[in-house]
N, C-alpha and C. Protein backbone atom coordinates (compact mmCIF):
# COMPACT_ATOMS: atom_id res chain seq x y z
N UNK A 1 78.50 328.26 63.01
CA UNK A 1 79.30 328.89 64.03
C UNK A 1 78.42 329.18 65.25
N UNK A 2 78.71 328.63 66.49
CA UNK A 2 78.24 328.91 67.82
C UNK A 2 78.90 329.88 68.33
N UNK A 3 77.79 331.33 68.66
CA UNK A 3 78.30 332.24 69.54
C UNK A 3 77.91 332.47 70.91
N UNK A 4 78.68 332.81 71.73
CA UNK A 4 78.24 332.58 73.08
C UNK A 4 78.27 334.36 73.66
N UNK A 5 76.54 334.41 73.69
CA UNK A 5 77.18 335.99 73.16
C UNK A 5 76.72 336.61 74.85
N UNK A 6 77.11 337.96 74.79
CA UNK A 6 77.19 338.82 75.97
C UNK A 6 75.65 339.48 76.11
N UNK A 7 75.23 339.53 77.33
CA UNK A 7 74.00 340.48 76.80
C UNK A 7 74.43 341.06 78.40
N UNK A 8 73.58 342.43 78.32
CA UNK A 8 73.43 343.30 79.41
C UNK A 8 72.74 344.74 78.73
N UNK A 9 72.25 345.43 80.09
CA UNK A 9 71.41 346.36 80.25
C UNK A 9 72.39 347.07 78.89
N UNK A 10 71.24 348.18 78.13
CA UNK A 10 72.42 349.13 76.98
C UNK A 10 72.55 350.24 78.41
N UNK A 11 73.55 351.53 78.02
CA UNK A 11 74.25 352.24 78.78
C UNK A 11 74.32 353.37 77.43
N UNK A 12 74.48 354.56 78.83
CA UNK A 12 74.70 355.59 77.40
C UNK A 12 75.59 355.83 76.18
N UNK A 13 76.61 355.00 76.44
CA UNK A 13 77.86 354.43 75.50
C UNK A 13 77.15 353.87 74.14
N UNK A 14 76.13 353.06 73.90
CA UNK A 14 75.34 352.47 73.19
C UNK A 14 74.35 352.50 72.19
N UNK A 15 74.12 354.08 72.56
CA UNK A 15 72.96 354.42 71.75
C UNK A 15 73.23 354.75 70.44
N UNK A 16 74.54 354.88 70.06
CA UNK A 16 75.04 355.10 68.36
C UNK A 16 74.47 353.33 67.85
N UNK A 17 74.80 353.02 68.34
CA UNK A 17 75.18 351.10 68.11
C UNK A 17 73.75 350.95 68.06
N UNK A 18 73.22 350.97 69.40
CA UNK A 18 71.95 350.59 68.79
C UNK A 18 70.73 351.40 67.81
N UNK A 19 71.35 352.37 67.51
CA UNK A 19 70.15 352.92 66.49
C UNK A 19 70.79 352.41 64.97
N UNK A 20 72.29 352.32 65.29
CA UNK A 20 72.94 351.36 64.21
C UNK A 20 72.20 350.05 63.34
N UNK A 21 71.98 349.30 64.71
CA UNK A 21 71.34 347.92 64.55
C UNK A 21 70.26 348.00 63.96
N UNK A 22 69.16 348.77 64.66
CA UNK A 22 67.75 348.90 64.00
C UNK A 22 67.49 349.86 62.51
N UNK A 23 68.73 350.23 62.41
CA UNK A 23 69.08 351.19 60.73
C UNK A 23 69.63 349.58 59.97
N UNK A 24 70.05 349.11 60.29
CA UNK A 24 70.28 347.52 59.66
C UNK A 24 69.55 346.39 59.62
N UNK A 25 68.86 346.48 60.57
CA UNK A 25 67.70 345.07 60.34
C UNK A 25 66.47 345.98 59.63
N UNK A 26 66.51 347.12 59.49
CA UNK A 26 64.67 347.33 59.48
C UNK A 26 65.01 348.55 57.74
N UNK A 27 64.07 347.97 57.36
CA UNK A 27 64.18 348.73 55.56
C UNK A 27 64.22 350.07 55.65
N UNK A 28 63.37 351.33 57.02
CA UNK A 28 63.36 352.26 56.64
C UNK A 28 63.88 352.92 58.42
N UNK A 29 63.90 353.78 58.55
CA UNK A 29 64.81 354.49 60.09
C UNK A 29 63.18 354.24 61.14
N UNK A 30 62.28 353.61 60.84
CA UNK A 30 60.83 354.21 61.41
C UNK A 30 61.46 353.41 63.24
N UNK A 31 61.91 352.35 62.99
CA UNK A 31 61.79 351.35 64.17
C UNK A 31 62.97 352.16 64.99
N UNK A 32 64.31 352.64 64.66
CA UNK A 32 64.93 353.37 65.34
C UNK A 32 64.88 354.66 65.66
N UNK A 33 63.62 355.21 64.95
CA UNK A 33 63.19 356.45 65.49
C UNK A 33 62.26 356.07 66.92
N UNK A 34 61.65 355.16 66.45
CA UNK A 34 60.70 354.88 67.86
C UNK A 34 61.58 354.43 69.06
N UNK A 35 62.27 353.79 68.75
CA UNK A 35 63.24 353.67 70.40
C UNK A 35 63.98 354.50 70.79
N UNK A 36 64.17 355.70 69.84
CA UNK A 36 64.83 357.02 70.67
C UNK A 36 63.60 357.73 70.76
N UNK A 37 61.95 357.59 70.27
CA UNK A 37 60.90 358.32 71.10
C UNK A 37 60.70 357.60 72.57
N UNK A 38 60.70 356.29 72.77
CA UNK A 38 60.06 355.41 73.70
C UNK A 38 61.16 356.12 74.63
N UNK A 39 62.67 356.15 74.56
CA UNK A 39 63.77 356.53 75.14
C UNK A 39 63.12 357.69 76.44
N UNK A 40 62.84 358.99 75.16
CA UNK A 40 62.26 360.15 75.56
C UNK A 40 61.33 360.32 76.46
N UNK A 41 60.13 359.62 76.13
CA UNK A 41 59.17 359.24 76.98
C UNK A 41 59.16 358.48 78.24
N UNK A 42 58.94 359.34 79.57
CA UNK A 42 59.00 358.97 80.73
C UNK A 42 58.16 358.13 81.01
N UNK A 43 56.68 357.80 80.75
CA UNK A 43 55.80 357.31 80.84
C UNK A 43 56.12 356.11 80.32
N UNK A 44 57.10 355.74 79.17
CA UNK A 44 57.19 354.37 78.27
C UNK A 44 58.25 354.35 78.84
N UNK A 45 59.37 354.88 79.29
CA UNK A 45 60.91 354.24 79.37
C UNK A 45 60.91 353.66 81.08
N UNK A 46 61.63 352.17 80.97
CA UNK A 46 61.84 352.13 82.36
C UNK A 46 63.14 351.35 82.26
N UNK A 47 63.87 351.91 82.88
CA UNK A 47 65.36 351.82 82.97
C UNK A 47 65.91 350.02 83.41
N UNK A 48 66.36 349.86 82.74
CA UNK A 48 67.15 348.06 82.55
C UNK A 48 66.30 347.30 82.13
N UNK A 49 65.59 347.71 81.16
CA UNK A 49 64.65 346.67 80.01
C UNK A 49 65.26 346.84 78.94
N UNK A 50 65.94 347.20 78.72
CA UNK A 50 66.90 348.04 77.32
C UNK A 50 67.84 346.64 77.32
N UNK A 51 68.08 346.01 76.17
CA UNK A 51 69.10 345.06 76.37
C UNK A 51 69.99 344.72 75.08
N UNK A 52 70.87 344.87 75.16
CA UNK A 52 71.68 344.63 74.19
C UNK A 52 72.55 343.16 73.87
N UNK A 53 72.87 342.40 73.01
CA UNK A 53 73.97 341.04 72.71
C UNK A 53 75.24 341.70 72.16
N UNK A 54 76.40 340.84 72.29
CA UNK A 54 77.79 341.36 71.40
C UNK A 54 78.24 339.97 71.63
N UNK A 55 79.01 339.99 70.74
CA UNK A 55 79.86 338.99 70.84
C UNK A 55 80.90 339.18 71.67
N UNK A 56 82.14 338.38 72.51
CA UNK A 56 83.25 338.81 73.15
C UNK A 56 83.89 339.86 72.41
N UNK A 57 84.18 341.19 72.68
CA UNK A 57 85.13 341.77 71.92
C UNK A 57 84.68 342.30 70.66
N UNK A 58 83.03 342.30 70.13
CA UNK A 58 82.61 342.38 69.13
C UNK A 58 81.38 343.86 69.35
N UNK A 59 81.08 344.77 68.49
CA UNK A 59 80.02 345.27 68.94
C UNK A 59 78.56 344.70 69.26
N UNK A 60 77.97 345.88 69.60
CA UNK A 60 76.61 345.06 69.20
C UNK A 60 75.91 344.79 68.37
N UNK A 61 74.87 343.70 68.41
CA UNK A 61 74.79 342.67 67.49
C UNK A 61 73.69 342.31 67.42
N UNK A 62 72.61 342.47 68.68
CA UNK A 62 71.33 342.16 69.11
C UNK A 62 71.19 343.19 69.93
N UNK A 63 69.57 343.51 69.81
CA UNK A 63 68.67 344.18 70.60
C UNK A 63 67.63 344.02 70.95
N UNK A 64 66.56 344.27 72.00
CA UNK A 64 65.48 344.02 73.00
C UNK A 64 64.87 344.84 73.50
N UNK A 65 63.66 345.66 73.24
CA UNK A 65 63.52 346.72 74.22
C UNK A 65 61.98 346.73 74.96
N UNK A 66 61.73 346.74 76.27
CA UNK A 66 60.34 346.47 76.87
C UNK A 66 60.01 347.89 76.84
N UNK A 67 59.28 348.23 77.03
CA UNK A 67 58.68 349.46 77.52
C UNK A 67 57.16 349.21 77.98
N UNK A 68 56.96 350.32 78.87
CA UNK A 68 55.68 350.41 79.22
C UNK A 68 54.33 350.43 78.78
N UNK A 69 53.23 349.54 78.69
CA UNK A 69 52.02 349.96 77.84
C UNK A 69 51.04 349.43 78.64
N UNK A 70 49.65 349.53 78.83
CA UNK A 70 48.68 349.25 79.46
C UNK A 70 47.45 348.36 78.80
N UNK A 71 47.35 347.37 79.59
CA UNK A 71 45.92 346.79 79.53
C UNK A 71 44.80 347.38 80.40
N UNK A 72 43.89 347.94 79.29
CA UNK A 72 42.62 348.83 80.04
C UNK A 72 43.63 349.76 80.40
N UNK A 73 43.41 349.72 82.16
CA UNK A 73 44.47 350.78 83.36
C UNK A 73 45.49 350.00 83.71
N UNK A 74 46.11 348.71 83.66
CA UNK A 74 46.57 347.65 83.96
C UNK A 74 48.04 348.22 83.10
N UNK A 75 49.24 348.23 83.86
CA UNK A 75 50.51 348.27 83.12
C UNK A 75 50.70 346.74 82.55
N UNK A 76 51.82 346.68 81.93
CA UNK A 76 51.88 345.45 81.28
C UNK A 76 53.22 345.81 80.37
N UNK A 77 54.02 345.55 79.68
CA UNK A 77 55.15 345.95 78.93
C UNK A 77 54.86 345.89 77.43
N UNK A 78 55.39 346.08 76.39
CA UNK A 78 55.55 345.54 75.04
C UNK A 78 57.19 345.24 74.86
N UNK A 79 56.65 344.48 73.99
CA UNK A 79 58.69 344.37 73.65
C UNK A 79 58.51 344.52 72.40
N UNK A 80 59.53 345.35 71.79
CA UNK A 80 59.83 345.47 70.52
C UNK A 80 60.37 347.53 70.59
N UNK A 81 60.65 347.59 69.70
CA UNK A 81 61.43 346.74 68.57
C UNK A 81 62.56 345.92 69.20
N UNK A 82 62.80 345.37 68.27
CA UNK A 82 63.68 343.78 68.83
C UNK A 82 64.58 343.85 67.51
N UNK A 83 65.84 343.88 66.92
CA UNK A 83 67.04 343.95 65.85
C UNK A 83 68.19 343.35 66.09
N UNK A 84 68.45 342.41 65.01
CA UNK A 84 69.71 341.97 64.79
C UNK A 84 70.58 342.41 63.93
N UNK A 85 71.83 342.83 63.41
CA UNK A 85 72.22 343.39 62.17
C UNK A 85 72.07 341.44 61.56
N UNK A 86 71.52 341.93 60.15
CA UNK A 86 71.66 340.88 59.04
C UNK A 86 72.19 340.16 59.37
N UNK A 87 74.37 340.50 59.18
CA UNK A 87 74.68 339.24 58.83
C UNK A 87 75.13 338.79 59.94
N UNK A 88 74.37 338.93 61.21
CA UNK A 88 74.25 337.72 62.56
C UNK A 88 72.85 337.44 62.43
N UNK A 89 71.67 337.67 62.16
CA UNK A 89 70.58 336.82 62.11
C UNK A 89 70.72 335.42 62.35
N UNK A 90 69.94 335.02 62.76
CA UNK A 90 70.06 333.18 62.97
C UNK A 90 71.29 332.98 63.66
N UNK A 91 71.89 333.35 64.62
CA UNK A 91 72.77 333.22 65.11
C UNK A 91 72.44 332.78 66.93
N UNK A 92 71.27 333.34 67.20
CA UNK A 92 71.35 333.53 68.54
C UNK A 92 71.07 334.78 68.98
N UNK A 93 71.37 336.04 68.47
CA UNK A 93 71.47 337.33 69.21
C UNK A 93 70.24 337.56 69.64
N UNK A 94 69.47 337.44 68.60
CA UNK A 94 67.71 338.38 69.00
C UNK A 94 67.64 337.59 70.34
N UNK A 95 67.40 336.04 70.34
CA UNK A 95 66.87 335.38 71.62
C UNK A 95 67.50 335.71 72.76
N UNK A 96 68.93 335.53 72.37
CA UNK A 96 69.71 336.15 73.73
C UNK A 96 68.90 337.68 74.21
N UNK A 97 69.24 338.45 73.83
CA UNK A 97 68.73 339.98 74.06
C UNK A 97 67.23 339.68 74.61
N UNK A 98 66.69 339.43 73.60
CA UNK A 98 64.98 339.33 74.33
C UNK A 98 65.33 338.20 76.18
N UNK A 99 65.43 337.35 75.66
CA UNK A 99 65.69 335.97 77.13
C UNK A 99 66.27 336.99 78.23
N UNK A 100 67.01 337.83 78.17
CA UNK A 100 67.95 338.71 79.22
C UNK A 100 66.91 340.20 79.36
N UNK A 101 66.22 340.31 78.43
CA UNK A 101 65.23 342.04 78.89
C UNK A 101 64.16 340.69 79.43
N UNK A 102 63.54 339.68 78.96
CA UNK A 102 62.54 339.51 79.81
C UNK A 102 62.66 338.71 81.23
N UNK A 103 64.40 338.52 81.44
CA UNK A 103 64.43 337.82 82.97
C UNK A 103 64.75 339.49 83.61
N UNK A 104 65.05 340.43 82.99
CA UNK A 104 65.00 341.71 83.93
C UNK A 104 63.65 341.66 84.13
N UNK A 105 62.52 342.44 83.11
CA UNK A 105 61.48 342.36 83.77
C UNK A 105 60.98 341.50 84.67
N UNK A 106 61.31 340.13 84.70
CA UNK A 106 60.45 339.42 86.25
C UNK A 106 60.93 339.75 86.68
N UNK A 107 63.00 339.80 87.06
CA UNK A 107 63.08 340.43 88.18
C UNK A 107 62.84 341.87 88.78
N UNK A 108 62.15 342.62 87.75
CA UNK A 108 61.67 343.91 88.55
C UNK A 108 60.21 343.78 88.94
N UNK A 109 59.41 342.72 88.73
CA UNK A 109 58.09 342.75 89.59
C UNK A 109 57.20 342.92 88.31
N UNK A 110 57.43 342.47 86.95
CA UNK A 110 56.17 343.07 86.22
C UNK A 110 55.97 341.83 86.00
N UNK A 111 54.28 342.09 85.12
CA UNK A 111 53.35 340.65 85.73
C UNK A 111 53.08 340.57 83.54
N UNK A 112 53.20 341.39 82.95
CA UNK A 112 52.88 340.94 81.91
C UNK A 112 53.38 341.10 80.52
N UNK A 113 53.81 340.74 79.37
CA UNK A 113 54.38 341.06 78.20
C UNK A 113 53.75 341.06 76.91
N UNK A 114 53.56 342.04 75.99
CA UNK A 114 53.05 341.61 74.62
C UNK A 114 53.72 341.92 73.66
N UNK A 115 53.71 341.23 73.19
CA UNK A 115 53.97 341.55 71.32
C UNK A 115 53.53 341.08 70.19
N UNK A 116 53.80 341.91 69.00
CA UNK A 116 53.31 341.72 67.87
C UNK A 116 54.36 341.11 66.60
N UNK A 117 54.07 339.93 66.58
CA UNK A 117 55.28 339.36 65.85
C UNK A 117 55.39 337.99 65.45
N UNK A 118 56.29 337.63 64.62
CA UNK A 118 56.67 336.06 63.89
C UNK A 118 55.63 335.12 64.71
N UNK A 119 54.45 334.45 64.44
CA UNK A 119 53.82 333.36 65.47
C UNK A 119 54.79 332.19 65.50
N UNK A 120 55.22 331.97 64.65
CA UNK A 120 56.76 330.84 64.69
C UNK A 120 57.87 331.14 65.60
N UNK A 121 58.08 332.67 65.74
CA UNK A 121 59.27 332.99 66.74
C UNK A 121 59.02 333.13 67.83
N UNK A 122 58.05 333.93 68.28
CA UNK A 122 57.77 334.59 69.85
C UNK A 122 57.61 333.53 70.83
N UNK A 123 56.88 331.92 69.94
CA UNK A 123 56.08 331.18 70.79
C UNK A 123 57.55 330.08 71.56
N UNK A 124 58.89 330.45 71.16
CA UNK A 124 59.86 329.46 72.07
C UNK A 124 60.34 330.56 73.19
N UNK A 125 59.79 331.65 73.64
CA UNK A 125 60.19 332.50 74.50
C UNK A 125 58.90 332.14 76.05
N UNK A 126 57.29 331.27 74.99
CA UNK A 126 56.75 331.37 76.17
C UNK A 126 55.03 332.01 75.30
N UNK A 127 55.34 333.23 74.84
CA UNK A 127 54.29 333.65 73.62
C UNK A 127 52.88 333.13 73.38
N UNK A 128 51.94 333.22 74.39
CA UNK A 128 50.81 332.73 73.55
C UNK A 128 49.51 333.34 73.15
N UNK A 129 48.98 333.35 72.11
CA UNK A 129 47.82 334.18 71.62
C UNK A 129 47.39 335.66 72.93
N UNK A 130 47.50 336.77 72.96
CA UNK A 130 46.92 337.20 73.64
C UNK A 130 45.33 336.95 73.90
N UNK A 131 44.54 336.84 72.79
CA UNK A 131 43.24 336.47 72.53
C UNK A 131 42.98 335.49 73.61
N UNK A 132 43.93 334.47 74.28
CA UNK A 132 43.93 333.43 75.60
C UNK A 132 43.60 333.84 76.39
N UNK A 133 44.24 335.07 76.55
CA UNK A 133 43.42 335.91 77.95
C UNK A 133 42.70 337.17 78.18
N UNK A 134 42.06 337.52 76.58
CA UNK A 134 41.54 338.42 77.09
C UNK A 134 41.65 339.65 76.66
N UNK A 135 42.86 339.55 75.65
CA UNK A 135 43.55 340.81 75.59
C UNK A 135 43.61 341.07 73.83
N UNK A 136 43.23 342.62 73.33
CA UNK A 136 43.11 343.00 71.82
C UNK A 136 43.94 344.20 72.04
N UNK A 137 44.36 344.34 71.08
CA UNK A 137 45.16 345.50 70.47
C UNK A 137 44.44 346.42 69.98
N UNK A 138 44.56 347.93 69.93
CA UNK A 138 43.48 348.68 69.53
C UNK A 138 43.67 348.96 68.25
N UNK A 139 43.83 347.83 67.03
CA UNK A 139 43.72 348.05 65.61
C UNK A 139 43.49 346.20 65.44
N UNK A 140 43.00 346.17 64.22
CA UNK A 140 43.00 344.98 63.21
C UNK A 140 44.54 344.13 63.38
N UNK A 141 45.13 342.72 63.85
CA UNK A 141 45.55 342.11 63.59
C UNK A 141 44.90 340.85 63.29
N UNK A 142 45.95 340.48 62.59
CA UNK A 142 45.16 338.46 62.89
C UNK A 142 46.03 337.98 64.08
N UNK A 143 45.28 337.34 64.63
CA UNK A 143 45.13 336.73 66.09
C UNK A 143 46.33 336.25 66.42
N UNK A 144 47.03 335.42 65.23
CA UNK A 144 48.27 334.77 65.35
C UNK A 144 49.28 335.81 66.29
N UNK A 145 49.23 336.80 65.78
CA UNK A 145 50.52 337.71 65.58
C UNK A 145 50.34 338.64 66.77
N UNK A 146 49.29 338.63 67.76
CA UNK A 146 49.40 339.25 68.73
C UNK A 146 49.63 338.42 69.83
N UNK A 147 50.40 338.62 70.78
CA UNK A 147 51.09 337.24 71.58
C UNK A 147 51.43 337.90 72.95
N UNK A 148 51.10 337.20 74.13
CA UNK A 148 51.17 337.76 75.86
C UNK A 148 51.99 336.38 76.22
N UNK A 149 52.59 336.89 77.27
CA UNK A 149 53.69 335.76 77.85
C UNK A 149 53.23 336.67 79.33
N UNK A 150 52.47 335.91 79.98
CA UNK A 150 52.69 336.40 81.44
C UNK A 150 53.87 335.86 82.00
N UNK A 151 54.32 336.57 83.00
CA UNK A 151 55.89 336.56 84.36
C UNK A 151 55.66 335.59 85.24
N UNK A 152 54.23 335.73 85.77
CA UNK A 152 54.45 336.06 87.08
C UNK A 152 52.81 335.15 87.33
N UNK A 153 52.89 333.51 87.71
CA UNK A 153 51.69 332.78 87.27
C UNK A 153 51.04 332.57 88.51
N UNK A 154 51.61 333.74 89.58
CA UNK A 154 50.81 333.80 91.05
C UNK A 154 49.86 335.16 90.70
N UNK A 155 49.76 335.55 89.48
CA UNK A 155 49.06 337.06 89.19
C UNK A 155 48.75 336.72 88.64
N UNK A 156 46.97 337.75 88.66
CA UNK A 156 46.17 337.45 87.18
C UNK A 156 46.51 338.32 85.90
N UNK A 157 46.19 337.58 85.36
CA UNK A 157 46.42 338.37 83.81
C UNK A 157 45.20 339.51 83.59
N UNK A 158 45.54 340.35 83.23
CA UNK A 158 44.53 341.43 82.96
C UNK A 158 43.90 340.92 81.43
N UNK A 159 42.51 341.32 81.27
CA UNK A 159 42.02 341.56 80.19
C UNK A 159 41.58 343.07 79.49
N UNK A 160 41.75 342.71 78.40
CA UNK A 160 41.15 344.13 78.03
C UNK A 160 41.59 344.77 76.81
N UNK A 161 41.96 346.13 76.55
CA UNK A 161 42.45 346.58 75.17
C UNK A 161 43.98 347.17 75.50
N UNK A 162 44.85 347.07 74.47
CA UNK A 162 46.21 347.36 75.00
C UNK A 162 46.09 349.06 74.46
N UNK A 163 46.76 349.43 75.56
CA UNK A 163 47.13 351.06 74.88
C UNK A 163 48.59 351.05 75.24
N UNK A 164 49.29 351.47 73.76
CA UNK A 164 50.30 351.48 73.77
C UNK A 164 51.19 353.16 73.63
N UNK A 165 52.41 352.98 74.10
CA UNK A 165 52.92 354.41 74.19
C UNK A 165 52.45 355.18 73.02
N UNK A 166 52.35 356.27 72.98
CA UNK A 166 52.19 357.53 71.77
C UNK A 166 53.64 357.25 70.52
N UNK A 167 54.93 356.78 71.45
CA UNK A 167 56.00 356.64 70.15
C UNK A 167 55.31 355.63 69.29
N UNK A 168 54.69 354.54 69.17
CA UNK A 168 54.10 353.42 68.55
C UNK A 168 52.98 354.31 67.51
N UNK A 169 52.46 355.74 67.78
CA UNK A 169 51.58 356.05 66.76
C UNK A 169 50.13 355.28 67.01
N UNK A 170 49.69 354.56 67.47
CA UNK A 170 48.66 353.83 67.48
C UNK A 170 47.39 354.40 68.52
């Protein structure tokens, strides 16, 4: 089944739904607690990186969320958490949602993206090794799984160590 799904900024209407979603894709509440901390946090939240999928007429279904984090002093975004409910997985939603929060971010002027995730998935969004340019996470991963997609290929990429919001714990 091909869905041709809806995405746009979430709205305060949304936030049942999406803490819904991430109580359904993720085994324990940890990932939907953090996007109502990142929410909270002025320093991490920046308004229309938040992105949601639905089907026509359907709730939501997919989620996307950038927030703010720094290389060295260097802003830069993270994305995640990122949720589909189950039984749409493999459908389309996650990509939609992510593809629509990361054409907001270029169009708001940011120059860089990371995440930590699937090396099979991230890399059809663009995804490549952060380690390419420069850039570590301030804990132990394997290399695969930490991944930068620069915006913006008239800017340099920062190097350095990522510090990520306080909701992340890290």
């Amino acid at each position: 089944m091909t869905t041709s799904w809806i995405t746009r900024p979430e709205t305060d209407a949304d936030l049942v739904q999406i803490r819904e979603v991430n109580l359904a894709a993720f085994p324990t509440p940890q990932e939907a607690d953090i996007v109502e901390a990142l929410r909270a946090d002025p320093a991490a939240w920046i308004p229309g990186l938040s992105w949601v999928s639905e089907a026509p007429g359907d709730a939501i279904t997919g989620y996307a969320l950038l927030t703010r984090c720094h290389v060295d002093d260097t802003p830069a975004l993270t994305l995640g958490p990122c949720a589909v409910r189950p039984e749409q997985q493999r459908r389309g939603a996650g990509s939609a949602a992510i593809h629509a929060a990361l054409d907001a971010a270029r169009q708001q002027g940011e120059n860089l993206v990371l995440v930590i995730g699937h090396s099979q998935y991230y890399p059809r969004f663009g995804f490549v090794p952060a380690s390419r340019h420069g850039i570590r996470p301030p804990f132990d991963v394997e290399e695969k799984y930490m991944m930068a997609l620069p915006l913006d290929p008239a800017r340099p990429v920062p190097s350095g160590t990522i510090r990520y919001p306080a909701a992340f714990g890290v």
